[in-house]
C-alpha atoms as a PDB file:
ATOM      1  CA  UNK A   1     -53.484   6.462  67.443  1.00  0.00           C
ATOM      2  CA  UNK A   2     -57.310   5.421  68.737  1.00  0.00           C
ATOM      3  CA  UNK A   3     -59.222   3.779  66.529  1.00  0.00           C
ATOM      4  CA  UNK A   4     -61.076   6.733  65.646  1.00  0.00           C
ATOM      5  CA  UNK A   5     -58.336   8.764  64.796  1.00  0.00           C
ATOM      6  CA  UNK A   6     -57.293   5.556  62.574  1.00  0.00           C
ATOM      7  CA  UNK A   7     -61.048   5.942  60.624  1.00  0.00           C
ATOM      8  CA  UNK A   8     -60.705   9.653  60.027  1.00  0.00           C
ATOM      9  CA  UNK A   9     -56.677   9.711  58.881  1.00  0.00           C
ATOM     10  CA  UNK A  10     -55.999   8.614  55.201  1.00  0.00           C
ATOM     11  CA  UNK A  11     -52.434   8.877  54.067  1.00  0.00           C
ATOM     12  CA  UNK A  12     -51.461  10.294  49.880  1.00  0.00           C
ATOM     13  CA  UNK A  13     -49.275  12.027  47.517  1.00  0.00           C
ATOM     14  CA  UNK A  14     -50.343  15.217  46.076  1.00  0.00           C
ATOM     15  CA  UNK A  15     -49.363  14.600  42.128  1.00  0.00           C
ATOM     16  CA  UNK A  16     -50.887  16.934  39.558  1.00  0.00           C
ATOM     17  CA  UNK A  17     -52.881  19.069  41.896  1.00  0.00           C
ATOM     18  CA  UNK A  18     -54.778  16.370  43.719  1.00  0.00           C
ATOM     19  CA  UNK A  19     -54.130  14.199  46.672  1.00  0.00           C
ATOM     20  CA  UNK A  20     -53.779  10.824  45.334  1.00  0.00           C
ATOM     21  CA  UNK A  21     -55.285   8.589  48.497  1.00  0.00           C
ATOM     22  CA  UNK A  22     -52.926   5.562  49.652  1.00  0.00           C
ATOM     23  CA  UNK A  23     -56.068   3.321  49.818  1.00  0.00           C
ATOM     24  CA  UNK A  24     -59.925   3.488  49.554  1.00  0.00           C
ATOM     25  CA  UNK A  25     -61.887   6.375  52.206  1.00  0.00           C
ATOM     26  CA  UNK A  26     -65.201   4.468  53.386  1.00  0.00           C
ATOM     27  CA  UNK A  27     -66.337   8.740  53.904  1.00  0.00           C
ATOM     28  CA  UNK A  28     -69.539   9.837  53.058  1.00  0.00           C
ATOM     29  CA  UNK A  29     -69.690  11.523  49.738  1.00  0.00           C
ATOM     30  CA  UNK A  30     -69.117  15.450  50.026  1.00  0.00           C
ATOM     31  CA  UNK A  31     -67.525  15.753  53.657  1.00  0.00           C
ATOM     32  CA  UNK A  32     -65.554  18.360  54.294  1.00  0.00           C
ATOM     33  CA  UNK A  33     -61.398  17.927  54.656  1.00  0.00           C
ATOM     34  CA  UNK A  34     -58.369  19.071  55.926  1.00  0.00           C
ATOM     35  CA  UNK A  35     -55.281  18.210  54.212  1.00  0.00           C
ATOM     36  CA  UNK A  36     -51.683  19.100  55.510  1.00  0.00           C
ATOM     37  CA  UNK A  37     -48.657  18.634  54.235  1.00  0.00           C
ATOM     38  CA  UNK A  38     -45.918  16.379  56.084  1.00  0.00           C
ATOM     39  CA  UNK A  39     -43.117  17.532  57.356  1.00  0.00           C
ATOM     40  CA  UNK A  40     -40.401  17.299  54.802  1.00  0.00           C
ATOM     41  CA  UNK A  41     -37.446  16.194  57.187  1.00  0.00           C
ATOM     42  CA  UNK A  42     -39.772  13.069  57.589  1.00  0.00           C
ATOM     43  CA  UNK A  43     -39.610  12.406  53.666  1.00  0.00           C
ATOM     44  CA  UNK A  44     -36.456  14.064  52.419  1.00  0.00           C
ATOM     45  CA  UNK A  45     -32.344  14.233  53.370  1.00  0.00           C
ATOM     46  CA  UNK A  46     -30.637  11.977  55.219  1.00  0.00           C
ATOM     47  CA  UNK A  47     -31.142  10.888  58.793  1.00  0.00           C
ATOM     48  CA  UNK A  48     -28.330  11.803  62.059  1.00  0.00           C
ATOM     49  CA  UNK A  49     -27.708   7.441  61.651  1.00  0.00           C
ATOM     50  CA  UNK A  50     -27.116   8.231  57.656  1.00  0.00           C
ATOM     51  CA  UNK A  51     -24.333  11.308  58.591  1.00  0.00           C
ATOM     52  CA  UNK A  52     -22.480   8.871  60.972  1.00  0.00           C
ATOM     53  CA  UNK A  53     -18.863   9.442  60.508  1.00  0.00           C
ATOM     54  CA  UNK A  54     -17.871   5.760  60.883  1.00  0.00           C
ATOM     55  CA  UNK A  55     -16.284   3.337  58.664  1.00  0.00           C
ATOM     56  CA  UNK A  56     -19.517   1.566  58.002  1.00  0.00           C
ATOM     57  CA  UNK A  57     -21.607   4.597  57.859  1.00  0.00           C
ATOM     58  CA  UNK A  58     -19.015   6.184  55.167  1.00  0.00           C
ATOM     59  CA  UNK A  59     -19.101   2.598  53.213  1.00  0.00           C
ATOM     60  CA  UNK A  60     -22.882   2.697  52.957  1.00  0.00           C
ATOM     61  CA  UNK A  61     -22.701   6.387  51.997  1.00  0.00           C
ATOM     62  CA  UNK A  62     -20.102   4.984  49.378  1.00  0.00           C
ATOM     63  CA  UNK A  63     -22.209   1.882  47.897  1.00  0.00           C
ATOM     64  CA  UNK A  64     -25.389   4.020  47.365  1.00  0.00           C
ATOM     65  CA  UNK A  65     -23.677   7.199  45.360  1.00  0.00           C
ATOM     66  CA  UNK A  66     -22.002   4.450  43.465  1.00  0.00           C
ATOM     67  CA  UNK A  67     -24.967   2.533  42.724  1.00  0.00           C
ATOM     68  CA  UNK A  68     -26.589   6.284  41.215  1.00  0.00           C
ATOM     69  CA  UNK A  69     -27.274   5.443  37.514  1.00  0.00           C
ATOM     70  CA  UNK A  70     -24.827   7.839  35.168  1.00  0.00           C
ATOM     71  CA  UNK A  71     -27.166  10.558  33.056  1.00  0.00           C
ATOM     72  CA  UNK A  72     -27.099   9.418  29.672  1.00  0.00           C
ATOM     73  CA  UNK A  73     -28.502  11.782  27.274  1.00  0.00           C
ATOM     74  CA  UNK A  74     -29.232  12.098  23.211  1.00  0.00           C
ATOM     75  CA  UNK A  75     -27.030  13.887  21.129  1.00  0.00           C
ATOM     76  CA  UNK A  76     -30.091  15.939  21.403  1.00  0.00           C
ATOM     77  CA  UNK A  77     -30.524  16.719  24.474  1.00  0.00           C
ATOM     78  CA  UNK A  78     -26.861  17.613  24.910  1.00  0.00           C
ATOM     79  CA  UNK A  79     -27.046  20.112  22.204  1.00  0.00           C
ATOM     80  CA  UNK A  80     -30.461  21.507  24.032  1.00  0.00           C
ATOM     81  CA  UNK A  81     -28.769  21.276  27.205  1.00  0.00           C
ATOM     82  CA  UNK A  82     -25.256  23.125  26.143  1.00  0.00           C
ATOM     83  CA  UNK A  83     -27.555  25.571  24.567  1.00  0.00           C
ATOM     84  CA  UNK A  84     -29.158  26.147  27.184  1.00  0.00           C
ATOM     85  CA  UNK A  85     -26.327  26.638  29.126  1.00  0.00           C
ATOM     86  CA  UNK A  86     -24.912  29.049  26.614  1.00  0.00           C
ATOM     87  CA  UNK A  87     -28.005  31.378  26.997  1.00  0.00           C
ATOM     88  CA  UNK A  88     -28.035  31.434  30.484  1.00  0.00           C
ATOM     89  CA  UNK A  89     -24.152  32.471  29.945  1.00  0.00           C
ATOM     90  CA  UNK A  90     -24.831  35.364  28.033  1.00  0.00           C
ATOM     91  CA  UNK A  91     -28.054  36.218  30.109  1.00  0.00           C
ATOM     92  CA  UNK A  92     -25.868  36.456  32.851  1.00  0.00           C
ATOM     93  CA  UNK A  93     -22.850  38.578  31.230  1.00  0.00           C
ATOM     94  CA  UNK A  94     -25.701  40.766  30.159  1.00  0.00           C
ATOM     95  CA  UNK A  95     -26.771  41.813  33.691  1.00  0.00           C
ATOM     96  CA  UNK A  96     -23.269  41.720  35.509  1.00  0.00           C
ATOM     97  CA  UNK A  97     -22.369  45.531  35.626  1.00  0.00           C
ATOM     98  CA  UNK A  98     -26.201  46.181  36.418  1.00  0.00           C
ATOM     99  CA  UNK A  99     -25.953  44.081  39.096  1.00  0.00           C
ATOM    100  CA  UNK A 100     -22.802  45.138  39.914  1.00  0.00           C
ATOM    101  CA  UNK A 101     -23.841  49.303  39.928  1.00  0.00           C
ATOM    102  CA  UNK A 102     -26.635  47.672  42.195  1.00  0.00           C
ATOM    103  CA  UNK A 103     -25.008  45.739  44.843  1.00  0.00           C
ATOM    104  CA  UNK A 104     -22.114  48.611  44.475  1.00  0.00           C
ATOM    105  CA  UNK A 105     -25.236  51.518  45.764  1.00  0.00           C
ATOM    106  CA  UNK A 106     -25.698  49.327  48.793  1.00  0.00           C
ATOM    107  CA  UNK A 107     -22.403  50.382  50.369  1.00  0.00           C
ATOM    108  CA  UNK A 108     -22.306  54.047  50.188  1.00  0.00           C
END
């Protein structure tokens, strides 16, 4: 990267509908901006080195799922949640045979 290109690039997070700047912009107050999104692969998922089928590779895999934190929820929010859970049941039950008439007309 030249050293203008290093001037003219900032680096943020969009959060709430704004980009959220990584450091201060020494810009002059109203000029214009492009902003585009990284690439997700860059951020995201697991590298080829992570998927390694090795020993090691599979131990590391190990270590970090094991080091996940187990949900704990309120009695609360297990009751919302299995409610929840329940209505999307019955929303689904609901809508099977139209769905199934549906997907049934696509194969004449």
């Amino acid at each position: 990267m030249s050293a203008t290109e290093a001037t003219n690039t900032l680096t943020g997070t969009w959060k709430n509908g704004q980009v959220i700047l990584d450091g201060p912009a020494d810009w002059p107050e109203g000029c214009r901006v492009v902003v585009i999104r990284e690439s997700l692969s860059d951020s995201l998922g697991t590298t080829g080195d992570e998927q390694a089928g090795d020993p090691e590779s599979i131990a590391r895999w190990i270590a970090a799922f094991d080091a996940i934190p187990p949900l704990e929820m309120t009695r609360e929010e297990e009751a919302e949640w299995r409610a929840a859970r329940e209505a999307q049941k019955a929303f689904e039950i609901a809508r099977f045979e139209e769905r199934a008439r549906r997907i049934e007309a696509l194969f004449p």
